[in-house]
Protein backbone atom coordinates (compact mmCIF):
# COMPACT_ATOMS: atom_id res chain seq x y z
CA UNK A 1 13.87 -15.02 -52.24
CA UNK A 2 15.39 -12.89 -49.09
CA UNK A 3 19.19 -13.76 -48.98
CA UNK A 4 19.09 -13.52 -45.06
CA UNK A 5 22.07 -15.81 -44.53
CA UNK A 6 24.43 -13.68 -46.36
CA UNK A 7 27.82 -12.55 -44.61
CA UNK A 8 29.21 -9.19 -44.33
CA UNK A 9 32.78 -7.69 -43.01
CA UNK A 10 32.27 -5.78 -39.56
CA UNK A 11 32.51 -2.41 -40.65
CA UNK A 12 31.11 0.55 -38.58
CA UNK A 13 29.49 1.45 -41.37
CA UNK A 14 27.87 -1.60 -41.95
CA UNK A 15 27.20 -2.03 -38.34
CA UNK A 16 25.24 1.26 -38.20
CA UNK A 17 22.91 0.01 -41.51
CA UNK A 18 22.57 -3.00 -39.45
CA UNK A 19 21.17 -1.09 -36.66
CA UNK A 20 18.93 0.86 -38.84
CA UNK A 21 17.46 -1.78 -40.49
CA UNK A 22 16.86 -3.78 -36.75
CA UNK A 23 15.32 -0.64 -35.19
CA UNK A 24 12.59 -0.57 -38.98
CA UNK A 25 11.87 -4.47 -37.63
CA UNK A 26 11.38 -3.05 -34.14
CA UNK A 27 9.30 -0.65 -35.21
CA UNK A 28 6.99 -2.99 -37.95
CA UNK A 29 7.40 -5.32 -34.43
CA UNK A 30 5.98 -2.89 -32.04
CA UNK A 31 3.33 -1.61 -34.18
CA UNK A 32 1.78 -5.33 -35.22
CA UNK A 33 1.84 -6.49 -31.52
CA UNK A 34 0.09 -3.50 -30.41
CA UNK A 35 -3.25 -4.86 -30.15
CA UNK A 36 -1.80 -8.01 -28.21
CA UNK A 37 0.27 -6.24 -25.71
CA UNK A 38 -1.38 -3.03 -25.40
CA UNK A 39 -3.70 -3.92 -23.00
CA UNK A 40 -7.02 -1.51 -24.21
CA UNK A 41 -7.34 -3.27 -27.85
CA UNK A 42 -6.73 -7.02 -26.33
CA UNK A 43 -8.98 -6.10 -23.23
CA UNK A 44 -11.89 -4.26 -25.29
CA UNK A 45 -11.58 -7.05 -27.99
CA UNK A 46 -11.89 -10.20 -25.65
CA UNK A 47 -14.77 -7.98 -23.98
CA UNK A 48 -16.55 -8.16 -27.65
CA UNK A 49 -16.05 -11.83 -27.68
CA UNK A 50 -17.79 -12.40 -24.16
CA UNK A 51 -14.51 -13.01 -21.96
CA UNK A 52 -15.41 -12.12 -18.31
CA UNK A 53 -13.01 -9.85 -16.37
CA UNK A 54 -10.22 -12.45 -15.18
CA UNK A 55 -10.04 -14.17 -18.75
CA UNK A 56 -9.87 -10.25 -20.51
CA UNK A 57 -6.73 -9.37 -17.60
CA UNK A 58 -4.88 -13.44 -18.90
CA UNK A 59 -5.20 -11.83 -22.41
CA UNK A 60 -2.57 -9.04 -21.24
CA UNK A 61 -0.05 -12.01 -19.89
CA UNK A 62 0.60 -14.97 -21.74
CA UNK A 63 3.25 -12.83 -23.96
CA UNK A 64 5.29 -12.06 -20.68
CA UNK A 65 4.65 -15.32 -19.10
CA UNK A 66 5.01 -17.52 -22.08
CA UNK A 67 8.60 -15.46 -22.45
CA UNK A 68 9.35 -16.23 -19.32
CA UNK A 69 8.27 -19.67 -19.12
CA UNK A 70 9.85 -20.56 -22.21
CA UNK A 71 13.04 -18.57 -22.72
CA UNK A 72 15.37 -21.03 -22.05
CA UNK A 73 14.02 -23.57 -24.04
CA UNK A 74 13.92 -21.40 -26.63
CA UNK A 75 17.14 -19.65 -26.21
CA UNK A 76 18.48 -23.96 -27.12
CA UNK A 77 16.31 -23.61 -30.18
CA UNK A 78 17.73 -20.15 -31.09
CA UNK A 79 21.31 -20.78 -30.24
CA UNK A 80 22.03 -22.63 -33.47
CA UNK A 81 22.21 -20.98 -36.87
CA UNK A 82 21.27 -17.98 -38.19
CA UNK A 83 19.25 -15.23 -35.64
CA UNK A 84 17.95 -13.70 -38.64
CA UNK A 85 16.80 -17.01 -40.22
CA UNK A 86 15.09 -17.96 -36.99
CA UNK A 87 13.10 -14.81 -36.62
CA UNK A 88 11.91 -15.03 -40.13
CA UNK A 89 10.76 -18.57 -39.46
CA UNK A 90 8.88 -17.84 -36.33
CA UNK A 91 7.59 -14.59 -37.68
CA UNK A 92 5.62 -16.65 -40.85
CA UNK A 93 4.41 -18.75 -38.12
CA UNK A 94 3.34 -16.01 -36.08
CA UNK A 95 1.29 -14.53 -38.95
CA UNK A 96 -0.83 -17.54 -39.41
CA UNK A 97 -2.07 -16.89 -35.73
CA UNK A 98 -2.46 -13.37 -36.18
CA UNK A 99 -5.04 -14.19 -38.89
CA UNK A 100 -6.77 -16.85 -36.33
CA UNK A 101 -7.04 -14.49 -34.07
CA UNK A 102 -8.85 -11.87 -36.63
CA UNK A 103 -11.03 -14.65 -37.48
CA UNK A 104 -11.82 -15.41 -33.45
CA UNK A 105 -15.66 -13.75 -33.63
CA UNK A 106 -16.75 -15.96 -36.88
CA UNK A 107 -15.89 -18.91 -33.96
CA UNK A 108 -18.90 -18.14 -32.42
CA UNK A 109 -19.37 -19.30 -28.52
CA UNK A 110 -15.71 -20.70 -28.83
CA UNK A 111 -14.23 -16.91 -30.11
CA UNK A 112 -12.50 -16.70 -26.38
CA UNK A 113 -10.94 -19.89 -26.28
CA UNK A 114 -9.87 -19.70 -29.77
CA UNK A 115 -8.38 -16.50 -28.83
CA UNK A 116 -6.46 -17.43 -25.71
CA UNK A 117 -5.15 -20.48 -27.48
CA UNK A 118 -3.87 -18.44 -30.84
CA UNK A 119 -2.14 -15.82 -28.15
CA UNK A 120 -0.49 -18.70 -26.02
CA UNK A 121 0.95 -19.98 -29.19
CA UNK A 122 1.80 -16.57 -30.74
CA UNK A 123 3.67 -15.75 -27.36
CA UNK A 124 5.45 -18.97 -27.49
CA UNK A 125 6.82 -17.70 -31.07
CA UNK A 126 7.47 -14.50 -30.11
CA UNK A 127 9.67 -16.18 -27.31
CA UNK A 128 11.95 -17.82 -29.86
CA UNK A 129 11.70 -14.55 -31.53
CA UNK A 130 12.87 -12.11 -28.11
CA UNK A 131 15.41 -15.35 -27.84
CA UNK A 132 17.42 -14.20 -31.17
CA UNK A 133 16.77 -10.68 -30.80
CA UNK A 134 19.06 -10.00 -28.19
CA UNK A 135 22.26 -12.24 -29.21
CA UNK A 136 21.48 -11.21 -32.81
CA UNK A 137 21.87 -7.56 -31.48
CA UNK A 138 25.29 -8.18 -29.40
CA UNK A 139 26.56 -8.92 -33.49
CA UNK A 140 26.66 -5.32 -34.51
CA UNK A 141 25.51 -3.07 -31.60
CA UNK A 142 29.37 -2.25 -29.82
CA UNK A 143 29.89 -1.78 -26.20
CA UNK A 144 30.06 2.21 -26.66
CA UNK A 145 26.93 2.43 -28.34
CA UNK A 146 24.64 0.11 -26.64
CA UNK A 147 22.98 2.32 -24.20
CA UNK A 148 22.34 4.72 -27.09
CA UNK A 149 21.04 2.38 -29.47
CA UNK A 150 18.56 0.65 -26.97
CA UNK A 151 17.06 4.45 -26.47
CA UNK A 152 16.62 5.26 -29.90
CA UNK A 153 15.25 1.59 -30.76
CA UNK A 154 12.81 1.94 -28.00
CA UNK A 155 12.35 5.47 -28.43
CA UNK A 156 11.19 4.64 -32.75
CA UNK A 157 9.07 1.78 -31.86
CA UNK A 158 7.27 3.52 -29.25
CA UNK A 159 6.68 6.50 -31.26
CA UNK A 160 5.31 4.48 -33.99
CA UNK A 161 3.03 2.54 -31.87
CA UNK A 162 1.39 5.68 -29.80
CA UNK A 163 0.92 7.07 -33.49
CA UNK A 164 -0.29 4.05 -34.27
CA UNK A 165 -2.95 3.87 -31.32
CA UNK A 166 -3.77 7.29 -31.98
CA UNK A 167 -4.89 6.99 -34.94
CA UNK A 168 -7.01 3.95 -34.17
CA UNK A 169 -8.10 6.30 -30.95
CA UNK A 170 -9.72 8.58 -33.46
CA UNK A 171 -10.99 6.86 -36.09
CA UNK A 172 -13.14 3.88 -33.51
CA UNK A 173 -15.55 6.24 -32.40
CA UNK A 174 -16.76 5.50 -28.37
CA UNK A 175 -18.66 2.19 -29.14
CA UNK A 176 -17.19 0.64 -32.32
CA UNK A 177 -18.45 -2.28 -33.57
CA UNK A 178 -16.15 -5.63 -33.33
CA UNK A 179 -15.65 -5.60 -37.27
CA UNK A 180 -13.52 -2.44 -36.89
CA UNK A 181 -11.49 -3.94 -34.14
CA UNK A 182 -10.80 -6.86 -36.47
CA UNK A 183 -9.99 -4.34 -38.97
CA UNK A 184 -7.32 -2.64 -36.62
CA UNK A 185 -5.58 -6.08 -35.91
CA UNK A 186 -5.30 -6.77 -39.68
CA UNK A 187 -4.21 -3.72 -40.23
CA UNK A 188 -1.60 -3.89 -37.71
CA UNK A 189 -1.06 -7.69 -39.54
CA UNK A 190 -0.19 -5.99 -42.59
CA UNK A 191 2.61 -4.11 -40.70
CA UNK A 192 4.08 -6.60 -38.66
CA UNK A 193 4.84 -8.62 -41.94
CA UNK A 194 7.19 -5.65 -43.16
CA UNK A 195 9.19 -6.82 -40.12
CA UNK A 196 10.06 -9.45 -42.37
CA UNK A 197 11.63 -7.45 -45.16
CA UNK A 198 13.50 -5.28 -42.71
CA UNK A 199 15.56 -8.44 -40.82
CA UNK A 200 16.16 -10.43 -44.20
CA UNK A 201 18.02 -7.04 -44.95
CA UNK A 202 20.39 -7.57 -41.45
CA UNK A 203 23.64 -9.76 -42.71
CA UNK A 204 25.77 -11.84 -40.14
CA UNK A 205 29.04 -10.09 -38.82
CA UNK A 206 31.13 -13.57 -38.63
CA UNK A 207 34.29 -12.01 -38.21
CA UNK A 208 33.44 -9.95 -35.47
CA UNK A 209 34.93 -9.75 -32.16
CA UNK A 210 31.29 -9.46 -31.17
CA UNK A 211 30.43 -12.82 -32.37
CA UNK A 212 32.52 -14.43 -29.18
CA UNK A 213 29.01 -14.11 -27.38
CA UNK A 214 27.79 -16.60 -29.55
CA UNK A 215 27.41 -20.12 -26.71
CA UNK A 216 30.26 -21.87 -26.48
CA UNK A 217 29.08 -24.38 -23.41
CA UNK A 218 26.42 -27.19 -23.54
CA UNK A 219 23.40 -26.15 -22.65
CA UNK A 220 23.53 -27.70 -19.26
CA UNK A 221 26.93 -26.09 -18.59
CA UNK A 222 25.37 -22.64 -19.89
CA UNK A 223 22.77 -22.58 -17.48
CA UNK A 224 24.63 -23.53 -14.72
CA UNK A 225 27.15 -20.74 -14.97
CA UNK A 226 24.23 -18.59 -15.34
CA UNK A 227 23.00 -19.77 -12.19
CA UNK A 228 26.69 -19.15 -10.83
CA UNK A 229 27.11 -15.98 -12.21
CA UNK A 230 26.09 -14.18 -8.70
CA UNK A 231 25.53 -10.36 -10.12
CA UNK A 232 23.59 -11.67 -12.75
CA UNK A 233 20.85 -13.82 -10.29
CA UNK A 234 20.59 -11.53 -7.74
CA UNK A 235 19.63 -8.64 -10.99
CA UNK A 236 17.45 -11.30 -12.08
CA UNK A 237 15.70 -11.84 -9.11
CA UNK A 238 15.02 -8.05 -8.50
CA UNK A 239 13.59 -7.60 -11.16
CA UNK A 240 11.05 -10.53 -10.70
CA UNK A 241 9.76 -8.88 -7.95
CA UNK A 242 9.78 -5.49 -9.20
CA UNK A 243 8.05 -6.75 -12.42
CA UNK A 244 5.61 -8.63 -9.96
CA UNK A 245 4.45 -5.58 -7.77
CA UNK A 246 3.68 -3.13 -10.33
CA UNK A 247 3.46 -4.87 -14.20
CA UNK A 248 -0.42 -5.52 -13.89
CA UNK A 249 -0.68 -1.43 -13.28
CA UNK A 250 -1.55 -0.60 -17.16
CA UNK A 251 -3.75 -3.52 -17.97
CA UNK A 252 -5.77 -3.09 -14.01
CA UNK A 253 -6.20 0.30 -14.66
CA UNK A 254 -7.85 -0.09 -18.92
CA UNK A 255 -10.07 -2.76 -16.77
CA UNK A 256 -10.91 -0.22 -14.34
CA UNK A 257 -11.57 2.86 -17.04
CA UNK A 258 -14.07 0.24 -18.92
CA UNK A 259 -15.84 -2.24 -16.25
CA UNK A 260 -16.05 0.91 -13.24
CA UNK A 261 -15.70 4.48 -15.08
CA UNK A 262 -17.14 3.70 -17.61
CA UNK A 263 -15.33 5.59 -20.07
CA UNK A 264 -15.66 5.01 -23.60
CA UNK A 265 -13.57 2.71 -25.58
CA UNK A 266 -11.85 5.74 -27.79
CA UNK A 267 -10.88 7.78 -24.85
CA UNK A 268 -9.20 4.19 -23.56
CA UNK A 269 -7.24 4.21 -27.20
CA UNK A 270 -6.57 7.66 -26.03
CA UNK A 271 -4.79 7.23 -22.58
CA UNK A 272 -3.02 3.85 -24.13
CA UNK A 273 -1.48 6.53 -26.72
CA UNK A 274 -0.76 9.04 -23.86
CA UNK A 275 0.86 5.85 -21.50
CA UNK A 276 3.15 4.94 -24.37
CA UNK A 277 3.89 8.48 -24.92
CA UNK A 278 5.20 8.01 -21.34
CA UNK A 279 7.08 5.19 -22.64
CA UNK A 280 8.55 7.44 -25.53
CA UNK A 281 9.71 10.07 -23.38
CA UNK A 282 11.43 7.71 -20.63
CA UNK A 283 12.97 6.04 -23.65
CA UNK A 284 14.58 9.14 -25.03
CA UNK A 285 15.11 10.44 -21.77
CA UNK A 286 16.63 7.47 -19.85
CA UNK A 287 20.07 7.50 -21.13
CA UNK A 288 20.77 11.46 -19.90
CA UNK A 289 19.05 10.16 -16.59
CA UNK A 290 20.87 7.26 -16.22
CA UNK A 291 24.23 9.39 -17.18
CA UNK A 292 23.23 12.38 -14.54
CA UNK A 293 22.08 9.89 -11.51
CA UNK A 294 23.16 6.67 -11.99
CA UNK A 295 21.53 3.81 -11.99
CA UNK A 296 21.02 3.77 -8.20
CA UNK A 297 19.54 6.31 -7.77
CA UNK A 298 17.43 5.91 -11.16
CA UNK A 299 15.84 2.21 -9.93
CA UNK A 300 15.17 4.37 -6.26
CA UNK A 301 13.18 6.78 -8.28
CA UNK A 302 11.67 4.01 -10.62
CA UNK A 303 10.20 2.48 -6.83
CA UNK A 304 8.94 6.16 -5.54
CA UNK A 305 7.11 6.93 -9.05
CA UNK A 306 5.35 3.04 -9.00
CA UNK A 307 3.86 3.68 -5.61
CA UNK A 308 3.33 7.24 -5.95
CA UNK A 309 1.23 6.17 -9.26
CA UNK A 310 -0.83 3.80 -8.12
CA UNK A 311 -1.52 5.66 -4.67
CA UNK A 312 -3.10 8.18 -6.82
CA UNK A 313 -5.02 5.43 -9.17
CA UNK A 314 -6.10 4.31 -5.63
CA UNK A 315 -7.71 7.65 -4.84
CA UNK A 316 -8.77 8.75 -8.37
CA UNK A 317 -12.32 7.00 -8.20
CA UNK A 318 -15.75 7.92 -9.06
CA UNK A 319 -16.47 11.01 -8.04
CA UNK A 320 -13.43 12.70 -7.02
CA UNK A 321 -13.20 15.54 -9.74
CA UNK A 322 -15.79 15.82 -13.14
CA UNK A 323 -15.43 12.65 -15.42
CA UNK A 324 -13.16 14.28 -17.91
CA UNK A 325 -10.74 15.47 -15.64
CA UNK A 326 -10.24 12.22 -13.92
CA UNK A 327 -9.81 10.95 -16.95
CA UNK A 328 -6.70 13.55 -17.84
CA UNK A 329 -5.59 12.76 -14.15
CA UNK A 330 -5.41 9.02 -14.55
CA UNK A 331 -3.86 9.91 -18.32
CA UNK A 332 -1.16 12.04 -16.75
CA UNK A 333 -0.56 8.80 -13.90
CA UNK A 334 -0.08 6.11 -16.32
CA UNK A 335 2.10 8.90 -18.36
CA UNK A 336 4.86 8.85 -15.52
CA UNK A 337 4.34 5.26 -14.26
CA UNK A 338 5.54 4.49 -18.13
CA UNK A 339 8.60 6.95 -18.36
CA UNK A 340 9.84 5.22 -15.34
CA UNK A 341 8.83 1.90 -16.66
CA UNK A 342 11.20 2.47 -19.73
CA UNK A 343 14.00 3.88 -17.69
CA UNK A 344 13.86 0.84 -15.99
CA UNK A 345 13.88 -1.12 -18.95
CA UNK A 346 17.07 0.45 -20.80
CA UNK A 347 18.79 0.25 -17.50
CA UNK A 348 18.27 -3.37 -17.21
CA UNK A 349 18.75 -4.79 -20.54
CA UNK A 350 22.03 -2.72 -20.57
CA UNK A 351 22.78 -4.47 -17.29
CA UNK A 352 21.82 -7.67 -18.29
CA UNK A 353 23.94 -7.53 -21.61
CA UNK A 354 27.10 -6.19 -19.24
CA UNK A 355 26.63 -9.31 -16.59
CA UNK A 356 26.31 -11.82 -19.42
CA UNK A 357 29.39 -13.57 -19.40
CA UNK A 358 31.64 -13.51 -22.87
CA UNK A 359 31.25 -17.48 -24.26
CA UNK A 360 27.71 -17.44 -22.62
CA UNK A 361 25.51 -14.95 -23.30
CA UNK A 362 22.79 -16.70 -25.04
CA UNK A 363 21.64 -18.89 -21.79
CA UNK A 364 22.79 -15.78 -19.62
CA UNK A 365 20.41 -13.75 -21.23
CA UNK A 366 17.89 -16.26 -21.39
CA UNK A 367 18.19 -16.78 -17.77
CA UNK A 368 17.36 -13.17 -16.87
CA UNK A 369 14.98 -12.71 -19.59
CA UNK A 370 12.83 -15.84 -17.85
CA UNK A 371 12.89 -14.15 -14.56
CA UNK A 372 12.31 -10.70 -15.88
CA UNK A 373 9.57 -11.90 -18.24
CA UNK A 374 8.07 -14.33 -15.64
CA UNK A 375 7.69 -11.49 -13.08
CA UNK A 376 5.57 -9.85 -15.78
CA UNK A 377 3.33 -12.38 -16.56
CA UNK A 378 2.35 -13.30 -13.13
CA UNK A 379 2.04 -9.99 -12.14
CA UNK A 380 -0.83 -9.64 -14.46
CA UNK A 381 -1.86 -13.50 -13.84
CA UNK A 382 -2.41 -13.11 -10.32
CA UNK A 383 -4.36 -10.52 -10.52
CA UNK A 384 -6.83 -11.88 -12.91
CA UNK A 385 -7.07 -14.70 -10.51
CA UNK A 386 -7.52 -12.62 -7.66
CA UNK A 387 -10.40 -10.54 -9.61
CA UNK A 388 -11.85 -13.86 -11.02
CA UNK A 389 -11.98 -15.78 -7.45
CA UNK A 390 -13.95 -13.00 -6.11
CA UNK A 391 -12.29 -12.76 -2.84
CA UNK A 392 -12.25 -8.71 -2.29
CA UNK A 393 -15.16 -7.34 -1.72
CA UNK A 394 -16.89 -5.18 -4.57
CA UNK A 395 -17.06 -1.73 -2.82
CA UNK A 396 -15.95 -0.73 0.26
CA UNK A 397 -15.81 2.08 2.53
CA UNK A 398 -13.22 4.41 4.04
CA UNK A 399 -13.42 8.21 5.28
CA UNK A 400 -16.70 8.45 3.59
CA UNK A 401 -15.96 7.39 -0.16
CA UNK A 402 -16.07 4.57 -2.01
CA UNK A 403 -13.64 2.20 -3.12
CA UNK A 404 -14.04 -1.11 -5.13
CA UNK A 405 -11.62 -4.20 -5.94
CA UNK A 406 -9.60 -2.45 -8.43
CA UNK A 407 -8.72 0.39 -6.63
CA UNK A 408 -7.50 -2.37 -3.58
CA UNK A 409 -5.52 -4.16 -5.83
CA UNK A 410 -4.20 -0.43 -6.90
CA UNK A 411 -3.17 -0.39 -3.42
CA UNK A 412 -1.78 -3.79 -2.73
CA UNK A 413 0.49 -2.72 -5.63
CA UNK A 414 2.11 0.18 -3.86
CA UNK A 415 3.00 -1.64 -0.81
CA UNK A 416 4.04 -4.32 -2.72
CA UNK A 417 6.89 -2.09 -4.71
CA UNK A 418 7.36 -0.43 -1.44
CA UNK A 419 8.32 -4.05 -0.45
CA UNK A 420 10.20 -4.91 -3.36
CA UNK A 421 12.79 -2.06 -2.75
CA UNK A 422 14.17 -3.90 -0.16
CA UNK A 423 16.13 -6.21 -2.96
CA UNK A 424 17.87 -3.34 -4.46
CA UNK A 425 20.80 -4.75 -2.19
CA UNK A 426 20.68 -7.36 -4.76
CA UNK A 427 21.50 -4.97 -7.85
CA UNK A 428 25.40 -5.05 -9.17
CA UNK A 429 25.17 -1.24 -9.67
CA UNK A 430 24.67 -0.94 -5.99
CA UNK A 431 25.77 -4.34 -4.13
CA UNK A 432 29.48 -3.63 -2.81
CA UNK A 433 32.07 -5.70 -4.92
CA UNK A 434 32.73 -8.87 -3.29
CA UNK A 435 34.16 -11.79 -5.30
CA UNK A 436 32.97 -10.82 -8.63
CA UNK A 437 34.45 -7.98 -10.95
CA UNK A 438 32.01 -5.58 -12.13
CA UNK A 439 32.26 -3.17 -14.93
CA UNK A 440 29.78 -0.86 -15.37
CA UNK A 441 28.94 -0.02 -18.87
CA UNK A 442 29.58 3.60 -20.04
CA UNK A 443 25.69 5.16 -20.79
């Protein structure tokens, strides 16, 4: 039996086995969601099981819309207790649907809605999960060290999951059958319940100065000062509509390599490896950048790289350059689009963690984690909606070469980021200081 409620002194030493042991999880984490939130294995999986376009583009966002739905609720469930006990729980729940979803084909002309159901549910765990994360983090990981830890925890778990893709890139072949699809998901089963090992191993820090952030209001009281808590909602509200103008970029364009390019389903495993390479470099990279530039000027490059990305996705279509350059070209696109994505990323939840106020950082995170999350998730909503009503026209014209609905949505997304830039006068690290104090953290 895992002794995961066991206490330990605060030490910096035992701080830094702590964070070892959380960034293992994140790894074993990262690697057994891959095929659920990388959007090539989900997409060409759902594709096997007969789901049309719009249901194969929902597959990509129930985890960031059931996370953003459902983070407050769950942040009351996770509040209470042990973090590490909590994840464990939700984690044996979690498995069970990871083996439904394995089992989705022998369903037979119900496989897709078995699938869609067994993800909603999974994402609601994982909610509960991303709910205790955080606040279970703030216990060990110090002020000093945060923006360096976040880095290196992203920068692991990416790394292991572009191995991890790459492999499956190679060993699928260009038209694998759905039995070695299933076989990838229970592989990736088999390492996602390591994770479990890895946080029994994390002890509670109860005297801690770094336990203050446990909730002390009601819950009521805790979201309303998170409401209140003006740096924090105008953050939160940025990065809903950043998330919402460029988030369904990844999954749109794995849509557009299969359904218009026609590019076979290794060489999709192949740029998913190469866009979360992306992520791996703007992980390891973001902290130095964030250091050099500030974050200003680092979420004002973040907005130029999104547009500038999917202007080009916009223009790389069918016959622009031979097939296997294009596909490098689009490769190399989704490569930067990613490194700015996790830039982004580090920048925020190191912002968020700052503006969460000391007695209520479980609902404060909560609070921007909803927005953030929710942004996500109807990002990649709408536009399965949009694809699934049918309402832009298949191919179009323009100077002579032809476009279809993908590459329009490609550029509805660059406007709308051009759009979204406009909120940056929202963003603590660049809204003048007005009534509220604002510390910046030290990167």
């Amino acid at each position: 039996m895992w002794d995961f409620c066991r206490t330990a002194e605060s030490t910096p030493a035992a701080r830094r086995r702590a964070e070892k042991f959380s960034i293992a999880s994140a790894c074993c984490t990262a690697m057994g969601d891959v095929p659920f939130v990388d959007a090539a294995i989900i997409i060409i999986y759902a594709n096997m099981l007969g789901a049309t376009d719009m249901f194969s583009m929902i597959t990509t966002s129930l985890s960031p819309l059931m996370i953003g739905v459902f983070s407050i609720a769950a942040a009351c469930f996770a509040q209470h207790g042990n973090y590490q006990a909590t994840i464990i729980k939700v984690t044996a729940i979690s498995l069970l649907l990871f083996g439904l979803i394995v089992m989705a084909p022998w369903f037979g002309g119900g496989a897709v809605a078995v699938l869609i159901v067994a993800l909603t549910i999974f994402s609601m765990c994982h909610t509960i999960y991303v709910n205790a994360w955080f606040p279970m983090l703030s216990t060990f990981v110090t002020d000093e060290r945060r923006c360096g830890y976040f880095g290196a925890m992203r920068f692991s778990w990416q790394l292991a999951s572009a191995l991890f893709l790459l492999v499956v890139g190679f060993l699928i072949g260009k038209n694998p059958p759905i039995s070695a699809i299933q076989l990838v998901m229970l592989a990736a089963m088999g390492i996602f319940t390591m994770k479990l090992f890895f946080i029994a191993k994390i002890p509670r820090f109860e005297k801690n100065d770094l336990s203050s952030m446990r909730q002390t209001m009601g819950i009521r009281a805790g979201l309303s000062a998170a409401v209140e808590n003006k740096p924090l909602t105008g953050f939160a509200a940025y990065s809903f509509i950043l998330n919402l103008a460029a988030y369904g970029t990844i999954p749109l364009t794995t849509l557009y390599l299969k359904k218009w390019l026609n590019a076979p389903d290794n060489i999709i495993v192949f740029i998913s490896s190469v866009t979360l390479g992306g992520m791996l470099a703007g992980s390891f990279c973001a902290a130095p950048i964030i250091r050099r530039i500030g974050i200003r000027n680092t979420l004002l490059a973040v907005h130029i790289s999104y547009a500038a990305v999917n202007v080009s996705l916009f223009l790389l279509g069918r016959g622009s350059m031979p097939e296997n350059l294009l596909f490098c070209f689009i490769a190399l696109a989704l490569f930067l689009f990613s490194f700015m994505f996790a830039c982004s990323d580090i920048a925020g939840t190191s912002e968020m963690m700052v503006l969460s106020a000391v007695g209520n950082k479980v609902m404060a995170m909560a609070f921007f984690t909803s927005f953030n999350y929710m942004g996500r998730g109807m990002s990649r909503l709408l536009t399965s909606l949009i694809i699934g009503s049918g309402a832009l026209a298949t191919v179009w014209q323009l100077g002579g070469m032809d476009f279809c609905y993908y590459q329009t949505l490609f550029l509805v997304y660059a406007a709308c980021v051009i759009f979204a830039a406009a909120l940056l006068v929202v963003v603590p690290a660049i809204f003048p200081k007005g009534e509220f104090i604002y510390h910046p953290h030290e990167v």
